[in-house]
C-alpha atoms as a PDB file:
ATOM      1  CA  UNK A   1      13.785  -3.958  -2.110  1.00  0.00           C
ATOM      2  CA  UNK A   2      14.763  -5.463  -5.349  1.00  0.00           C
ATOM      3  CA  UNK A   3      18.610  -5.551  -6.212  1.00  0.00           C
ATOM      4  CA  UNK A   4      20.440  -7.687  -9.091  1.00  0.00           C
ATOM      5  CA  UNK A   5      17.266  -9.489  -9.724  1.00  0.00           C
ATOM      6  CA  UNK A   6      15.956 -10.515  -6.350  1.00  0.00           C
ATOM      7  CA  UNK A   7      13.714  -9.409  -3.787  1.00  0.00           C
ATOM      8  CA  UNK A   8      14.667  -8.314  -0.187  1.00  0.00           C
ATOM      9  CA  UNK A   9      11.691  -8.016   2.523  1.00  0.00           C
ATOM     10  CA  UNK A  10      11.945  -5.324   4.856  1.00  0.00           C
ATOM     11  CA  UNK A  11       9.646  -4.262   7.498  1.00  0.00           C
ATOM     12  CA  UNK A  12       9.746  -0.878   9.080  1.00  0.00           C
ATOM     13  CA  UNK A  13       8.287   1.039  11.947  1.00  0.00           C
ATOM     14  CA  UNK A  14       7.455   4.727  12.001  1.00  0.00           C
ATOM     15  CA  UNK A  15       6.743   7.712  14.036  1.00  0.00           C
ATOM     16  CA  UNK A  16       4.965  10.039  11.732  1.00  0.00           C
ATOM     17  CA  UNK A  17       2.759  13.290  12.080  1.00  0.00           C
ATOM     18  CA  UNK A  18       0.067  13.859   9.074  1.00  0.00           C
ATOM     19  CA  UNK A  19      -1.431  16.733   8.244  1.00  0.00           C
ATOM     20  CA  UNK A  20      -4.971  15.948   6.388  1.00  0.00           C
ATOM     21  CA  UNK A  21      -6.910  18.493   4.249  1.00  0.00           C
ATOM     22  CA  UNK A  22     -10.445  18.515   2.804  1.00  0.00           C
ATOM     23  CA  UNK A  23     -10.012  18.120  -0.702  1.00  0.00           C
ATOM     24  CA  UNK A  24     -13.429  17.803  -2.360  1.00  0.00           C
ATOM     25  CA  UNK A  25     -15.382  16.475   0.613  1.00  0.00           C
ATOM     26  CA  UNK A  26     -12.906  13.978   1.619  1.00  0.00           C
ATOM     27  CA  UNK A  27      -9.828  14.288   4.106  1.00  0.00           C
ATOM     28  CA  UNK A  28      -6.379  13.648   2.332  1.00  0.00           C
ATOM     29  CA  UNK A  29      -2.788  13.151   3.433  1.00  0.00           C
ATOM     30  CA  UNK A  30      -1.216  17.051   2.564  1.00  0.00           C
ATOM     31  CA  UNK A  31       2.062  16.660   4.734  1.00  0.00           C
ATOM     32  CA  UNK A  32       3.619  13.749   6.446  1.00  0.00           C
ATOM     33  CA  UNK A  33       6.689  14.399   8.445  1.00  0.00           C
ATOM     34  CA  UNK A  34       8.788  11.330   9.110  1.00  0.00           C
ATOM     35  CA  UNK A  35       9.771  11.487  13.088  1.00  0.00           C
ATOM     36  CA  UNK A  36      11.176   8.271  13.274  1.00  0.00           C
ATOM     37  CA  UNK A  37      12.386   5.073  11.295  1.00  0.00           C
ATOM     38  CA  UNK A  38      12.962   1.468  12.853  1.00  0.00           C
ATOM     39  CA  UNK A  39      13.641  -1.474  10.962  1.00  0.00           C
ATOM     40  CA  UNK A  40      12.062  -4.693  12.555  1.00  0.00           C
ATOM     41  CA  UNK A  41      12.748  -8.357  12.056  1.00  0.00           C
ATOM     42  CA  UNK A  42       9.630 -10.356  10.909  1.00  0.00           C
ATOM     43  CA  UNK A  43       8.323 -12.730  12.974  1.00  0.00           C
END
């Protein structure tokens, strides 16, 4: 995150469920639905 000219690391966990699709022979994202945000400290 950048605010008044400096930088902020964040690290965050999620619970997600993704939808793919073929889209010209290859499988792409179409939907993600966000089930769940954490925010961990780093290590």
């Amino acid at each position: 995150m950048v605010q008044w000219g400096h930088t902020h690391m964040r690290t965050n966990q999620y619970d997600a469920e993704l939808t793919l699709a073929r889209i010209e022979a290859q499988r792409k994202i179409a939907d993600i639905q966000i089930l769940q945000e954490q925010r961990v400290t780093a290590p």
